[in-house]
N, C-alpha and C. Protein backbone atom coordinates (compact mmCIF):
# COMPACT_ATOMS: atom_id res chain seq x y z
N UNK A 1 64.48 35.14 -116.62
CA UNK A 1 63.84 34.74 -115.38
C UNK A 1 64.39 35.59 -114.24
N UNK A 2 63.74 35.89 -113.25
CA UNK A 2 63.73 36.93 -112.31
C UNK A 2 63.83 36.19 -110.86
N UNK A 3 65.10 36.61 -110.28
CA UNK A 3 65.53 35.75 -109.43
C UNK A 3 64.53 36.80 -108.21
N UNK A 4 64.14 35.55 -106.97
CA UNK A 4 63.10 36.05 -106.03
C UNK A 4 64.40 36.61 -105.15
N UNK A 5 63.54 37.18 -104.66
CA UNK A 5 64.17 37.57 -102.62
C UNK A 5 64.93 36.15 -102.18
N UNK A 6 64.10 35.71 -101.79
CA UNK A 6 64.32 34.47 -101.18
C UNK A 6 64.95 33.54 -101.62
N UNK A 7 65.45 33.11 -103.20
CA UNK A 7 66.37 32.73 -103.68
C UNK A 7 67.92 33.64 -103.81
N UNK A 8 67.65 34.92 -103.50
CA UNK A 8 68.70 35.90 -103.32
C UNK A 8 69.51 35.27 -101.70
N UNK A 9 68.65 35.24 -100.97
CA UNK A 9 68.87 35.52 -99.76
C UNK A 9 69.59 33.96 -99.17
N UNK A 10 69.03 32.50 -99.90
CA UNK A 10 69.76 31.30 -99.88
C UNK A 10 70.52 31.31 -100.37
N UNK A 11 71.07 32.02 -101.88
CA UNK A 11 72.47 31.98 -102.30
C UNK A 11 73.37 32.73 -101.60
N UNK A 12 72.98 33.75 -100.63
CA UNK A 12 74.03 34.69 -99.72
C UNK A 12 74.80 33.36 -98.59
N UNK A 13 73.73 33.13 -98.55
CA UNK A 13 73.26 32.17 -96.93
C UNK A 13 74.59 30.50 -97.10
N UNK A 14 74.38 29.96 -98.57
CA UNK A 14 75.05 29.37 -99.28
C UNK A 14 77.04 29.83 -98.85
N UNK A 15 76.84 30.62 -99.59
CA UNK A 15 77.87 31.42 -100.26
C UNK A 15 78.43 31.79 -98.36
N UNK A 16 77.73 32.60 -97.68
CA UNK A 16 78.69 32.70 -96.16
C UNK A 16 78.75 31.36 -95.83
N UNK A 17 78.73 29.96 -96.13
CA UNK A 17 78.51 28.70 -95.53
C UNK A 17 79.92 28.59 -95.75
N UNK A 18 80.14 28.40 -97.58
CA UNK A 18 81.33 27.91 -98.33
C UNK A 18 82.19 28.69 -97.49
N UNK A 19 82.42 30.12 -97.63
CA UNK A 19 83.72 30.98 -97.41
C UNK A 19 83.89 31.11 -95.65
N UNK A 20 82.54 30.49 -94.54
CA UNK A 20 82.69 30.86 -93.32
C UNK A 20 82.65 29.37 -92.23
N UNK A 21 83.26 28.58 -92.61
CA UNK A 21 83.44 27.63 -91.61
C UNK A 21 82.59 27.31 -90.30
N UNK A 22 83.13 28.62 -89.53
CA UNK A 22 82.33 28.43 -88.09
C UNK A 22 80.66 28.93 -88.52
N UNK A 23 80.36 29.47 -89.47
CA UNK A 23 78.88 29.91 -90.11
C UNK A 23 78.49 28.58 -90.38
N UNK A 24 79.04 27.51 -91.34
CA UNK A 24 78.35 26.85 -91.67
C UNK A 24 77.85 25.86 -90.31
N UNK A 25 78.67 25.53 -89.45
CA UNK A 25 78.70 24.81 -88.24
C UNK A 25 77.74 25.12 -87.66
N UNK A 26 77.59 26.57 -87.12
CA UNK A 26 76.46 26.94 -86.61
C UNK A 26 75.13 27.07 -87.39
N UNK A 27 75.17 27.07 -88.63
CA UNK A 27 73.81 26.91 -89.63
C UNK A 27 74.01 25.48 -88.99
N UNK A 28 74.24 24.48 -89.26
CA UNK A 28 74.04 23.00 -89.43
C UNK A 28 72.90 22.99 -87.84
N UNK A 29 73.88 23.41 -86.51
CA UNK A 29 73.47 22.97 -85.93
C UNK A 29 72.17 23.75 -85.26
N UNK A 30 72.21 25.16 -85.59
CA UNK A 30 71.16 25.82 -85.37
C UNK A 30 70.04 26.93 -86.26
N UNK A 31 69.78 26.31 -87.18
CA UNK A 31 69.69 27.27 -88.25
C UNK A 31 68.57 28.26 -88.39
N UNK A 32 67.40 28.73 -87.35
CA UNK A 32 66.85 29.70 -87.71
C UNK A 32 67.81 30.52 -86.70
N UNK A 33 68.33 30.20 -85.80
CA UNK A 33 68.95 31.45 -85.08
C UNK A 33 70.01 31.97 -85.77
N UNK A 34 70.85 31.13 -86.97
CA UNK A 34 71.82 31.81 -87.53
C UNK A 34 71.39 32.23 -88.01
N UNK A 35 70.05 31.79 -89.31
CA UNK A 35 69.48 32.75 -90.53
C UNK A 35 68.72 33.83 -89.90
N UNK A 36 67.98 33.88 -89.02
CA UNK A 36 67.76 35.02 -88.44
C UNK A 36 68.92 36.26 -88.01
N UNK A 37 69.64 35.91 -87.04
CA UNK A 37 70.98 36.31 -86.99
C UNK A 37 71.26 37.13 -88.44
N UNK A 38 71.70 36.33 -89.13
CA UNK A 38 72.58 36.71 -90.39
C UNK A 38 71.30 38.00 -91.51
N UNK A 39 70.09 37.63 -91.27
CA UNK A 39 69.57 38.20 -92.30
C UNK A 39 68.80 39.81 -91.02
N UNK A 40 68.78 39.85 -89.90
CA UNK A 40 68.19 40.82 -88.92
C UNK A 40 66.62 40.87 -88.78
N UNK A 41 66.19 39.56 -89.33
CA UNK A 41 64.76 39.56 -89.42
C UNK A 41 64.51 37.63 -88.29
N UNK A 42 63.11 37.97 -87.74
CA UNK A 42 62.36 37.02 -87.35
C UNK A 42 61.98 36.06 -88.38
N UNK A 43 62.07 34.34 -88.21
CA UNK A 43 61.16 33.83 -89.41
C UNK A 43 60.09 33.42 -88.93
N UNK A 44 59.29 33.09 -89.82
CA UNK A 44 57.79 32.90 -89.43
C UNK A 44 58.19 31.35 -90.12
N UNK A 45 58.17 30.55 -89.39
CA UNK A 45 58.18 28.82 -89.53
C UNK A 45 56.83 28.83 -89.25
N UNK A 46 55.60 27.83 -89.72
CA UNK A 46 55.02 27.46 -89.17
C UNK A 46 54.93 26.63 -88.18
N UNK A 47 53.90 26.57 -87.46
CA UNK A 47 53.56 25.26 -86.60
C UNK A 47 54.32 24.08 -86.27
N UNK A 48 54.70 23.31 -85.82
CA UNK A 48 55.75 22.02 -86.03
C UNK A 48 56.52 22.24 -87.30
N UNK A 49 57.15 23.04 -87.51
CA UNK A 49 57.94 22.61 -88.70
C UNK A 49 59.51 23.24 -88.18
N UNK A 50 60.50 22.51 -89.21
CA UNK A 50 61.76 23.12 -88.77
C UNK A 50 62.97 23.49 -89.81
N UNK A 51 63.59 23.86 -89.54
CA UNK A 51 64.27 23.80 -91.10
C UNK A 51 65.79 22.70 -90.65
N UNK A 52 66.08 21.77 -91.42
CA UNK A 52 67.14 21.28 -91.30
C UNK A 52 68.19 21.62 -92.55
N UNK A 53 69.45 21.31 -92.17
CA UNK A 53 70.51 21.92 -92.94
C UNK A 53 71.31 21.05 -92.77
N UNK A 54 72.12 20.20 -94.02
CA UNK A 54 72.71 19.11 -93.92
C UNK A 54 74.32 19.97 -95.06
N UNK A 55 75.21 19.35 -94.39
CA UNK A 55 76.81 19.69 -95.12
C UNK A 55 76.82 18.68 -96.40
N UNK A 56 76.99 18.90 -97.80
CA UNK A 56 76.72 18.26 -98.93
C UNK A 56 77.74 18.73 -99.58
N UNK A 57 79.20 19.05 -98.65
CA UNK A 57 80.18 19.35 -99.99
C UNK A 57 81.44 18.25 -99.38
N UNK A 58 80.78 17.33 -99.36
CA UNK A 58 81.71 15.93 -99.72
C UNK A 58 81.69 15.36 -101.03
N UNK A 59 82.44 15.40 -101.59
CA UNK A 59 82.34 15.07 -103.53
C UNK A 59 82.45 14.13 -103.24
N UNK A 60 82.53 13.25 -102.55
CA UNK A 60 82.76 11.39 -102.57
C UNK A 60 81.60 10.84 -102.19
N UNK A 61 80.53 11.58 -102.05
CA UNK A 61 79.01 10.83 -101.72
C UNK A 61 78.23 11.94 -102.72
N UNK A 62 76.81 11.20 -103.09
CA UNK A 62 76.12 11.96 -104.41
C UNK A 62 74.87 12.00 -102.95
N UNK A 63 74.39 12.79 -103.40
CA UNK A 63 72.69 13.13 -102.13
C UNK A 63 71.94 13.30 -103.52
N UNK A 64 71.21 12.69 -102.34
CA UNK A 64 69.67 12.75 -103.23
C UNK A 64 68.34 13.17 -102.09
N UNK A 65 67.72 14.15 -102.60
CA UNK A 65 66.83 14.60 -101.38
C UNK A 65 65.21 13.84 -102.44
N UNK A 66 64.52 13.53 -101.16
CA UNK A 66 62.74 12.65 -101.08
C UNK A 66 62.22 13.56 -100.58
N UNK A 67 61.60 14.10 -101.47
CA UNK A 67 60.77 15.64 -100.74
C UNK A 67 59.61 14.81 -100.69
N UNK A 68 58.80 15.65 -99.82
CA UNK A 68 57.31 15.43 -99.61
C UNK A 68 56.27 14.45 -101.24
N UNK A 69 55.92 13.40 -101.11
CA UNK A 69 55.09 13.07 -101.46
C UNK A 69 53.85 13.77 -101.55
N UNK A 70 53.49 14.16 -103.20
CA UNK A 70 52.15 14.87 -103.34
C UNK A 70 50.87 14.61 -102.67
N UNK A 71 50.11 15.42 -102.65
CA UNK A 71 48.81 15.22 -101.46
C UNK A 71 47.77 14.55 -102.75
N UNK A 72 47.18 13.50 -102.65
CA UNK A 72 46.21 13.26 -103.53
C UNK A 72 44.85 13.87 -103.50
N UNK A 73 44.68 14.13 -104.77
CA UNK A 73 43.26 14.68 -105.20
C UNK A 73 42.01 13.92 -105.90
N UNK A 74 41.23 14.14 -104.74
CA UNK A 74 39.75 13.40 -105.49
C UNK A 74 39.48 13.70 -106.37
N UNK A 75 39.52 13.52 -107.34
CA UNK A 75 39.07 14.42 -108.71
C UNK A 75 38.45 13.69 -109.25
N UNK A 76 37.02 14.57 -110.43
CA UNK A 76 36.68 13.21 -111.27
C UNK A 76 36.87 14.01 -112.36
N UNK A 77 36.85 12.70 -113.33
CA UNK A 77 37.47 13.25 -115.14
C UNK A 77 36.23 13.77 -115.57
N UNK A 78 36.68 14.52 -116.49
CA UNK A 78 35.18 15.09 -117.16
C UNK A 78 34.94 14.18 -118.47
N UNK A 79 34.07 14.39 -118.99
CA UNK A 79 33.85 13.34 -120.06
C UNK A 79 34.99 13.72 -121.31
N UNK A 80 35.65 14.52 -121.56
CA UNK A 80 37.14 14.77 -122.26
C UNK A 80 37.46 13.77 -122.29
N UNK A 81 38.09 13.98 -120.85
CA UNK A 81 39.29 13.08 -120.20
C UNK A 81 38.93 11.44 -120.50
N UNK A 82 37.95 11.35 -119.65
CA UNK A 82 37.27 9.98 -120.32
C UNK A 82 37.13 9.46 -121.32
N UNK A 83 37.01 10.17 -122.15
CA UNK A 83 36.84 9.52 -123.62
C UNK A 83 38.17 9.62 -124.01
N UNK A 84 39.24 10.59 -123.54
CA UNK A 84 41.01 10.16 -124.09
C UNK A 84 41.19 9.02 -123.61
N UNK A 85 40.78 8.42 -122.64
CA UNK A 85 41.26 7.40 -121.46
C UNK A 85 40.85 5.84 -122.05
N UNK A 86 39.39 6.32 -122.16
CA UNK A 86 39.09 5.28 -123.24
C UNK A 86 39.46 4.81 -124.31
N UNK A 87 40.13 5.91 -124.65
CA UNK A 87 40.60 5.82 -126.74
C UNK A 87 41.55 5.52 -126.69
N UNK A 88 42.62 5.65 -125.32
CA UNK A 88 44.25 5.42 -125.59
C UNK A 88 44.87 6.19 -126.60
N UNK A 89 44.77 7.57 -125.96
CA UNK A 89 45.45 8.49 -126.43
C UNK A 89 46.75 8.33 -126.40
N UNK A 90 47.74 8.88 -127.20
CA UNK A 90 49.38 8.43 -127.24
C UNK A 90 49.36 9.81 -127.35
N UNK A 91 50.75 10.32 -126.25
CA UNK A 91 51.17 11.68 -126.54
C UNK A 91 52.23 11.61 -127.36
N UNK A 92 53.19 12.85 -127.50
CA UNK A 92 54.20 13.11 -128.32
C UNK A 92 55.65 12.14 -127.72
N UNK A 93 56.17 11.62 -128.94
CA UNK A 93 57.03 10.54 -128.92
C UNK A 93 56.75 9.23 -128.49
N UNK A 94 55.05 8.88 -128.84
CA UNK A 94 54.28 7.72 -128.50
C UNK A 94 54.16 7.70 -127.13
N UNK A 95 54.45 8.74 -126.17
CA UNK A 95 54.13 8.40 -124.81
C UNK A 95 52.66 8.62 -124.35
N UNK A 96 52.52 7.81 -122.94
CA UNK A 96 50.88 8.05 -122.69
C UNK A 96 50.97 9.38 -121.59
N UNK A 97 50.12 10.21 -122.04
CA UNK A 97 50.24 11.36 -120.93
C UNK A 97 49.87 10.92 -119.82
N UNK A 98 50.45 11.27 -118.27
CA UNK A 98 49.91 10.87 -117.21
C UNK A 98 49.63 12.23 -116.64
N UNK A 99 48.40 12.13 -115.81
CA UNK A 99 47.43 13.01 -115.11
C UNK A 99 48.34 13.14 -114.02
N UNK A 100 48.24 14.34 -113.01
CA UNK A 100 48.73 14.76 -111.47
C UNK A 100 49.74 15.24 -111.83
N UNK A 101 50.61 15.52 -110.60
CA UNK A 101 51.64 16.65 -110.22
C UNK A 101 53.21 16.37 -111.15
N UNK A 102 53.41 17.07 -111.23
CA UNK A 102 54.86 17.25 -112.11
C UNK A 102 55.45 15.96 -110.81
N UNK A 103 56.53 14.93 -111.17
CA UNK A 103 57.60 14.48 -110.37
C UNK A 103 58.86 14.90 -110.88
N UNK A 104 59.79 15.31 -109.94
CA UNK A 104 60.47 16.22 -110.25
C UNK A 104 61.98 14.84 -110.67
N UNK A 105 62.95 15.05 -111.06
CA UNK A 105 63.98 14.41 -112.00
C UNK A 105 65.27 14.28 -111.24
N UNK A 106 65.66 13.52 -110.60
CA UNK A 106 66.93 14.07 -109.85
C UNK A 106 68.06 14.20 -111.21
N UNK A 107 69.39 15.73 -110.43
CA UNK A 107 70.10 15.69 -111.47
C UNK A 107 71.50 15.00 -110.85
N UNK A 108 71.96 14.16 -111.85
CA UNK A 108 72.93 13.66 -110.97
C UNK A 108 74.23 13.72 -112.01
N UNK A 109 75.76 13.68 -111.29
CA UNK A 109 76.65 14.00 -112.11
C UNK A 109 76.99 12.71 -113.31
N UNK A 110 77.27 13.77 -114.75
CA UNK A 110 77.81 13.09 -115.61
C UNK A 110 78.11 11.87 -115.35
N UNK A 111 79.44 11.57 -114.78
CA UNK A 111 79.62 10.16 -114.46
C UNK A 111 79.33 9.55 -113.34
N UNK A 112 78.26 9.88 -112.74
CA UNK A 112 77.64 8.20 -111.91
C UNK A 112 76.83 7.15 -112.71
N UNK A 113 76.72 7.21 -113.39
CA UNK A 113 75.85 5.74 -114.58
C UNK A 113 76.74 5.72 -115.58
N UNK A 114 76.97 4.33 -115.46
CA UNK A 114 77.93 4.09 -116.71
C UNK A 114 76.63 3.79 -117.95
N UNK A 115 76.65 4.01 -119.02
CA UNK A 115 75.85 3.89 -119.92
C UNK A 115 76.07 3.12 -121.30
């Protein structure tokens, strides 16, 4: 797998946070002027939007980020779909496949659930 630009450029961004103290401070509190700053380029944010930047290297609290809720789609089933829907199709390991967007899994450390 082929790491992007832009995943290049958050692990730099990362990485001067850990090793630069007064960097991370000023990311927290102002962060397109540092990432601009730091990278020599303008960003193109859209419209109302902003980027926030939160400090997450306290090992004594676990984060969990609630990203955006998927946009729903009108869709109609085609007669396929319909007739799986009808039949009670079972996917692999007896599960029922569900239709729409991937939900993504939080990963959380080894030992927070006792099991």
């Amino acid at each position: 797998m082929e790491i992007t630009q832009e995943q290049k450029l958050y692990a730099e961004i990362v990485q001067k946070a850990w090793d630069d103290a007064e960097f991370k401070k000023k990311l927290i509190t102002n962060p397109v002027e540092v990432i601009e700053n730091f990278t020599g380029k303008k960003l193109n944010l859209p419209a109302g939007k902003t980027i926030i930047v939160r400090d997450q290297t306290d090992e004594s609290a676990v984060y969990i980020n609630i990203p955006a809720a998927p946009k729903s789609v009108d869709a109609q089933l085609s007669d396929a779909q319909l007739e799986a829907v009808a039949g009670g199709i079972i996917g692999p390991g007896g599960c029922i496949p569900m239709p729409g967007p991937w939900i993504p899994t939080p990963t959380f450390p080894k030992d927070i659930f006792i099991l």
